[in-house]
N, C-alpha and C. Protein backbone atom coordinates (compact mmCIF):
# COMPACT_ATOMS: atom_id res chain seq x y z
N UNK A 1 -34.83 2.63 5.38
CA UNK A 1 -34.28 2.74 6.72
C UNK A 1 -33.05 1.85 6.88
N UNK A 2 -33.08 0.83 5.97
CA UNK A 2 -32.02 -0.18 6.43
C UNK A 2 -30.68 0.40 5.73
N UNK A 3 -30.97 0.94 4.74
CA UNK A 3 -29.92 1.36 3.86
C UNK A 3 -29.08 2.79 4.71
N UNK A 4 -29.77 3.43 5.65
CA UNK A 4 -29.07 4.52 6.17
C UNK A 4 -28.21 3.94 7.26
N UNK A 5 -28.98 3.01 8.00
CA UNK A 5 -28.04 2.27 8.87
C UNK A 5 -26.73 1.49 8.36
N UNK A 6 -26.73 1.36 6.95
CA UNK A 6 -25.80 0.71 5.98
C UNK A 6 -24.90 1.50 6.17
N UNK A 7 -25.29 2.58 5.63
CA UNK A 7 -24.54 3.66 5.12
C UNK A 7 -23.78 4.88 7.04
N UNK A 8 -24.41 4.79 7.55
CA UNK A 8 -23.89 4.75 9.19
C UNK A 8 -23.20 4.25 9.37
N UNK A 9 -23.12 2.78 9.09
CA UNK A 9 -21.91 2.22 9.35
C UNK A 9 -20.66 2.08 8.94
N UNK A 10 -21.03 1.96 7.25
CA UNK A 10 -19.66 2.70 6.72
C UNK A 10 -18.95 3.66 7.22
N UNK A 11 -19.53 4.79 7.89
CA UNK A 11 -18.58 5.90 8.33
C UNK A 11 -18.14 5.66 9.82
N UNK A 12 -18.62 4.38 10.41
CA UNK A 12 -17.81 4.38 12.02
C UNK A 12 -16.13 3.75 11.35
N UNK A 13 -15.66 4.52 12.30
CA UNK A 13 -13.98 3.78 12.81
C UNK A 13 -13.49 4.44 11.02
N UNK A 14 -13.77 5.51 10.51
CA UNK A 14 -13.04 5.44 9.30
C UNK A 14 -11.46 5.63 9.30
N UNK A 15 -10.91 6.07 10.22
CA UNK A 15 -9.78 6.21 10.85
C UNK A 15 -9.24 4.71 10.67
N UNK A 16 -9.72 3.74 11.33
CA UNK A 16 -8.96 2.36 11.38
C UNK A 16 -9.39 1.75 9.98
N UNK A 17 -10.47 1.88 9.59
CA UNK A 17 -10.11 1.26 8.09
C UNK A 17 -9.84 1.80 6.94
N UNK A 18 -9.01 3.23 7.21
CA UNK A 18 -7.67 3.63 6.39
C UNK A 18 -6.46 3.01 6.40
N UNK A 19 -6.36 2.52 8.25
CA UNK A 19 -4.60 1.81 8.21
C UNK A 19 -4.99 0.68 8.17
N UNK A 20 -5.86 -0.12 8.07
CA UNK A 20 -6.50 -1.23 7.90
C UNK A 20 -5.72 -1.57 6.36
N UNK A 21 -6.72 -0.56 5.21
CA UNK A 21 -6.17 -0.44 3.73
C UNK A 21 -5.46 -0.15 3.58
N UNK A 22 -4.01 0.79 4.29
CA UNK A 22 -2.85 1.07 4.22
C UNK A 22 -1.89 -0.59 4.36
N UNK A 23 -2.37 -1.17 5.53
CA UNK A 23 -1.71 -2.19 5.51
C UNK A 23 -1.79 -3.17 4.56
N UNK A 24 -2.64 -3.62 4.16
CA UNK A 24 -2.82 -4.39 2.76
C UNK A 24 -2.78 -3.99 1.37
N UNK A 25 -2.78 -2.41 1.82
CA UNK A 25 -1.95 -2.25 0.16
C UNK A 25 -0.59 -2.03 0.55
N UNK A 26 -0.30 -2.07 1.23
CA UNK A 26 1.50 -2.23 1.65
C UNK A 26 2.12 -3.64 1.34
N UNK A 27 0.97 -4.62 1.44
CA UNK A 27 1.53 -6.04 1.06
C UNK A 27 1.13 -6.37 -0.15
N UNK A 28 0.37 -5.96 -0.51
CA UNK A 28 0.22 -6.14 -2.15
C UNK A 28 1.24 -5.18 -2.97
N UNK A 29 1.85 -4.11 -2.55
CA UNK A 29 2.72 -3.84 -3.36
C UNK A 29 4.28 -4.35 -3.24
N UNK A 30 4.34 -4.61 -2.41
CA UNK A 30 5.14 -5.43 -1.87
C UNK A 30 5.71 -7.03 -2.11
N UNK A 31 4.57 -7.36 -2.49
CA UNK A 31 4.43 -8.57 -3.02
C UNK A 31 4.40 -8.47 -5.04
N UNK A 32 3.94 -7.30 -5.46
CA UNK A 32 4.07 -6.77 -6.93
C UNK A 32 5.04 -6.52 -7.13
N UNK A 33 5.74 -5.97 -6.21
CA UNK A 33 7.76 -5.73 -6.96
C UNK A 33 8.28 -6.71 -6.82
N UNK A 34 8.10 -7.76 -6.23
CA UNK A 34 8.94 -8.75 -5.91
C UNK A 34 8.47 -9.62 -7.34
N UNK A 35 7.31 -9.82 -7.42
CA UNK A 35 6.98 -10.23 -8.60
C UNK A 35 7.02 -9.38 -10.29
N UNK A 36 7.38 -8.47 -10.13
CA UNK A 36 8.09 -7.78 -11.29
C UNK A 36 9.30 -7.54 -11.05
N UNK A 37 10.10 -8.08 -10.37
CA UNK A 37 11.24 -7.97 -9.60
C UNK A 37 11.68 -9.26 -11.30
N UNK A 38 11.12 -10.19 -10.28
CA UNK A 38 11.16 -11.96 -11.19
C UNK A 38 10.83 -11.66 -12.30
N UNK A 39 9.76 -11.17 -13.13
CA UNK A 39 9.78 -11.19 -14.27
C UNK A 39 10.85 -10.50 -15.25
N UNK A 40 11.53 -9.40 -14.77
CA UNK A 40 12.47 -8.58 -15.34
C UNK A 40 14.04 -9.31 -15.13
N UNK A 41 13.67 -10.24 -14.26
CA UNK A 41 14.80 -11.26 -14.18
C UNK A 41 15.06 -11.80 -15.81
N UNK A 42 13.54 -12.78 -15.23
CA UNK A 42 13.35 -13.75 -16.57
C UNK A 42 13.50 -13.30 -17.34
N UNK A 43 13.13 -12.01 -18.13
CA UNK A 43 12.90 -11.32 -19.41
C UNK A 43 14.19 -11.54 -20.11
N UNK A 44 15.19 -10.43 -18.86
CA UNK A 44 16.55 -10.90 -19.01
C UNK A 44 17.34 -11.60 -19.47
N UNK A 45 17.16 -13.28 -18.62
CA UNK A 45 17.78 -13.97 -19.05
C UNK A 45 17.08 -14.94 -20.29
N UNK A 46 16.24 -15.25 -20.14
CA UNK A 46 15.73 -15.79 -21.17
C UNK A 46 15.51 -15.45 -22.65
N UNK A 47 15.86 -13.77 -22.74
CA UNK A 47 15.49 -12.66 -24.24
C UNK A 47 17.41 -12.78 -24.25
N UNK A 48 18.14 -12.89 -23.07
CA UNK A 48 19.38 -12.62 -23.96
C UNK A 48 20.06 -11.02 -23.65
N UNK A 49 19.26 -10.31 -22.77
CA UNK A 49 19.48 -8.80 -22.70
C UNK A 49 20.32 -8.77 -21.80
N UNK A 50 20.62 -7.29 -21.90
CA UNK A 50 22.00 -6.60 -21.18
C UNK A 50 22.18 -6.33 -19.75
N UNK A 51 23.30 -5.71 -19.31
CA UNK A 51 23.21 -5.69 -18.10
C UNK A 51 22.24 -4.46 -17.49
N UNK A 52 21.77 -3.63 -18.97
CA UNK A 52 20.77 -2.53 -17.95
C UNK A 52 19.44 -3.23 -17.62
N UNK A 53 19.48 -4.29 -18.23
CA UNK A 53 17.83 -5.14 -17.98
C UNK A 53 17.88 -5.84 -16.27
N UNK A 54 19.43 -6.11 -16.67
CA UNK A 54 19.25 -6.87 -15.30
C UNK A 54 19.37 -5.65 -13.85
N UNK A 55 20.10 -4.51 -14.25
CA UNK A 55 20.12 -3.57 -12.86
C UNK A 55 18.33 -2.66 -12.94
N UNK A 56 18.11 -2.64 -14.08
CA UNK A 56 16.05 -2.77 -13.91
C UNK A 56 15.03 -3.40 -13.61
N UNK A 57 15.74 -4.62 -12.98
CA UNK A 57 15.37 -5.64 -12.31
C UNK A 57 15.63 -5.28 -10.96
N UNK A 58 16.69 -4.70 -10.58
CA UNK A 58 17.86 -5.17 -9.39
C UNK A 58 16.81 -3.55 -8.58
N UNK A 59 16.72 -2.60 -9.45
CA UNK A 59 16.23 -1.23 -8.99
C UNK A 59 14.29 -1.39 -8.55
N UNK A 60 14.01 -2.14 -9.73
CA UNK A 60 12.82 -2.60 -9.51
C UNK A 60 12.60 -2.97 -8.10
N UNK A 61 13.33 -3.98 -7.50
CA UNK A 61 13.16 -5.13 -6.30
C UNK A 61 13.99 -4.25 -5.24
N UNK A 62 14.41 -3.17 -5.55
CA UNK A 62 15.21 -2.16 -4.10
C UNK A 62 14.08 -0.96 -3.83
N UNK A 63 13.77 -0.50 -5.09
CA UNK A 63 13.17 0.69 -5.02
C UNK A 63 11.64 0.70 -4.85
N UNK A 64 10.99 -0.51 -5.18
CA UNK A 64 9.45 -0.84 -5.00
C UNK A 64 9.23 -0.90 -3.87
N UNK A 65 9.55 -1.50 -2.73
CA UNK A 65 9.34 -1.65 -1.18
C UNK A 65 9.23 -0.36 -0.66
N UNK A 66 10.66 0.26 -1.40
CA UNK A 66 10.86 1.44 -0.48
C UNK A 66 9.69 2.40 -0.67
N UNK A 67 9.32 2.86 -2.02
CA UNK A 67 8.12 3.32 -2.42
C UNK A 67 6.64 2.64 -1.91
N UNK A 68 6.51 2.02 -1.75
CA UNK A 68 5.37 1.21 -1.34
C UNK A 68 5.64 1.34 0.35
N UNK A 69 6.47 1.07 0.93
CA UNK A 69 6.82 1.97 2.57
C UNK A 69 6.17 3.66 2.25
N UNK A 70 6.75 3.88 1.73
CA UNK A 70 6.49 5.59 2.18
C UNK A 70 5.34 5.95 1.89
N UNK A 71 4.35 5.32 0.42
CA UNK A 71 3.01 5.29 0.49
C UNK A 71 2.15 4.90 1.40
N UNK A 72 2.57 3.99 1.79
CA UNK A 72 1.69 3.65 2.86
C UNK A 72 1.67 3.89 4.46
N UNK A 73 2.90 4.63 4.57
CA UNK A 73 3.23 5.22 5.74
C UNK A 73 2.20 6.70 5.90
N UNK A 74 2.22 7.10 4.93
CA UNK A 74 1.45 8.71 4.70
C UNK A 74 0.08 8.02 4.92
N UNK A 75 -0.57 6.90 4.79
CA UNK A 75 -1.94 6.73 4.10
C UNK A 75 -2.44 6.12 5.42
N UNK A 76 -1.20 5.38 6.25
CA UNK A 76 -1.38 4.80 7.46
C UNK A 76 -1.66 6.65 8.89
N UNK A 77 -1.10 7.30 8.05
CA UNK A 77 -0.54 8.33 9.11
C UNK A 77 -1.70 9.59 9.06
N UNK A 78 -2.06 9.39 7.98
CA UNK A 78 -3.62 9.94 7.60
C UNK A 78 -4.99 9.36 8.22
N UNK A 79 -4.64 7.94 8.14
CA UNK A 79 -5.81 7.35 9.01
C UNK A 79 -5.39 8.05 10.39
N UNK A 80 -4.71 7.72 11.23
CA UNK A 80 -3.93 7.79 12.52
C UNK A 80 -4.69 9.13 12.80
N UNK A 81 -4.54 10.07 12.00
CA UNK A 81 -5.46 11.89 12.00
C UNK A 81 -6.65 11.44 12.74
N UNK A 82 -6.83 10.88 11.30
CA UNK A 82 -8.46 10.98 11.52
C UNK A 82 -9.09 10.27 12.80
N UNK A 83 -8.87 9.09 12.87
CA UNK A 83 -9.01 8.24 14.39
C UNK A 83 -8.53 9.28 15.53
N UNK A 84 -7.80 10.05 15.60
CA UNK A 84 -7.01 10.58 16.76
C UNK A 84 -8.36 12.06 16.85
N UNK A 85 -8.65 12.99 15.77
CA UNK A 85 -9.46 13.89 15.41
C UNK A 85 -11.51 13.18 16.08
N UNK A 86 -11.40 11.88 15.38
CA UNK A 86 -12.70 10.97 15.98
C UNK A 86 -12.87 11.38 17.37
N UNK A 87 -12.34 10.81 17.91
CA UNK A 87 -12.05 10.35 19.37
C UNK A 87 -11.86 11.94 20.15
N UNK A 88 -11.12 12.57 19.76
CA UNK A 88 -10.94 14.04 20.26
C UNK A 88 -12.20 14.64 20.29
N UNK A 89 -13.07 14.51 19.00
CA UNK A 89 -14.36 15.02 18.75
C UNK A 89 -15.70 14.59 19.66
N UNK A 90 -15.51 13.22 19.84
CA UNK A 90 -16.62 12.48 20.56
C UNK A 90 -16.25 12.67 22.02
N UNK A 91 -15.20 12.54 22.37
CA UNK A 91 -14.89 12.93 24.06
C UNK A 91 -15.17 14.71 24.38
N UNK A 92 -15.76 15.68 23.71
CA UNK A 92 -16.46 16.39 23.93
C UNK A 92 -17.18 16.82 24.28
């Protein structure tokens, strides 16, 4: 019995803890390009490499955010459904 009530609860509000997980994987990726941002720096300068190492760095740290925005915009906007679909359903 306790385990169904477990499991009940998992499924309230699944709507908010989609943008819940949207938002924190928005900062963890966010925080991963920036930090492979730096390492492709270092690699760079420290190995001695060219200037395509360093604009694979430069693309890395422009283009990761932006990708990591638009993922998580869809994943945020998917929850947003479902919460909006919840609520539509229960006010019935």
């Amino acid at each position: 019995m306790e385990l169904l009530t477990r499991v009940e609860k998992l499924f309230n509000n699944v709507g908010r803890k989609i943008q819940k997980l949207a938002l924190i994987a928005f900062i963890v990726e966010i925080i991963a390009s920036i930090i492979g941002a730096c390492v492709m720096f270092f690699c760079c300068l420290s190995w001695g490499g060219d200037f395509s190492c360093f604009i694979s760095g430069l693309m890395f740290l422009i283009v990761g955010p932006f990708v990591s925005y638009l993922n998580s915009a869809l994943i945020y906007g998917f929850g947003l459904i479902i919460e909006k679909y919840t609520t539509k359903k229960s006010d019935k």
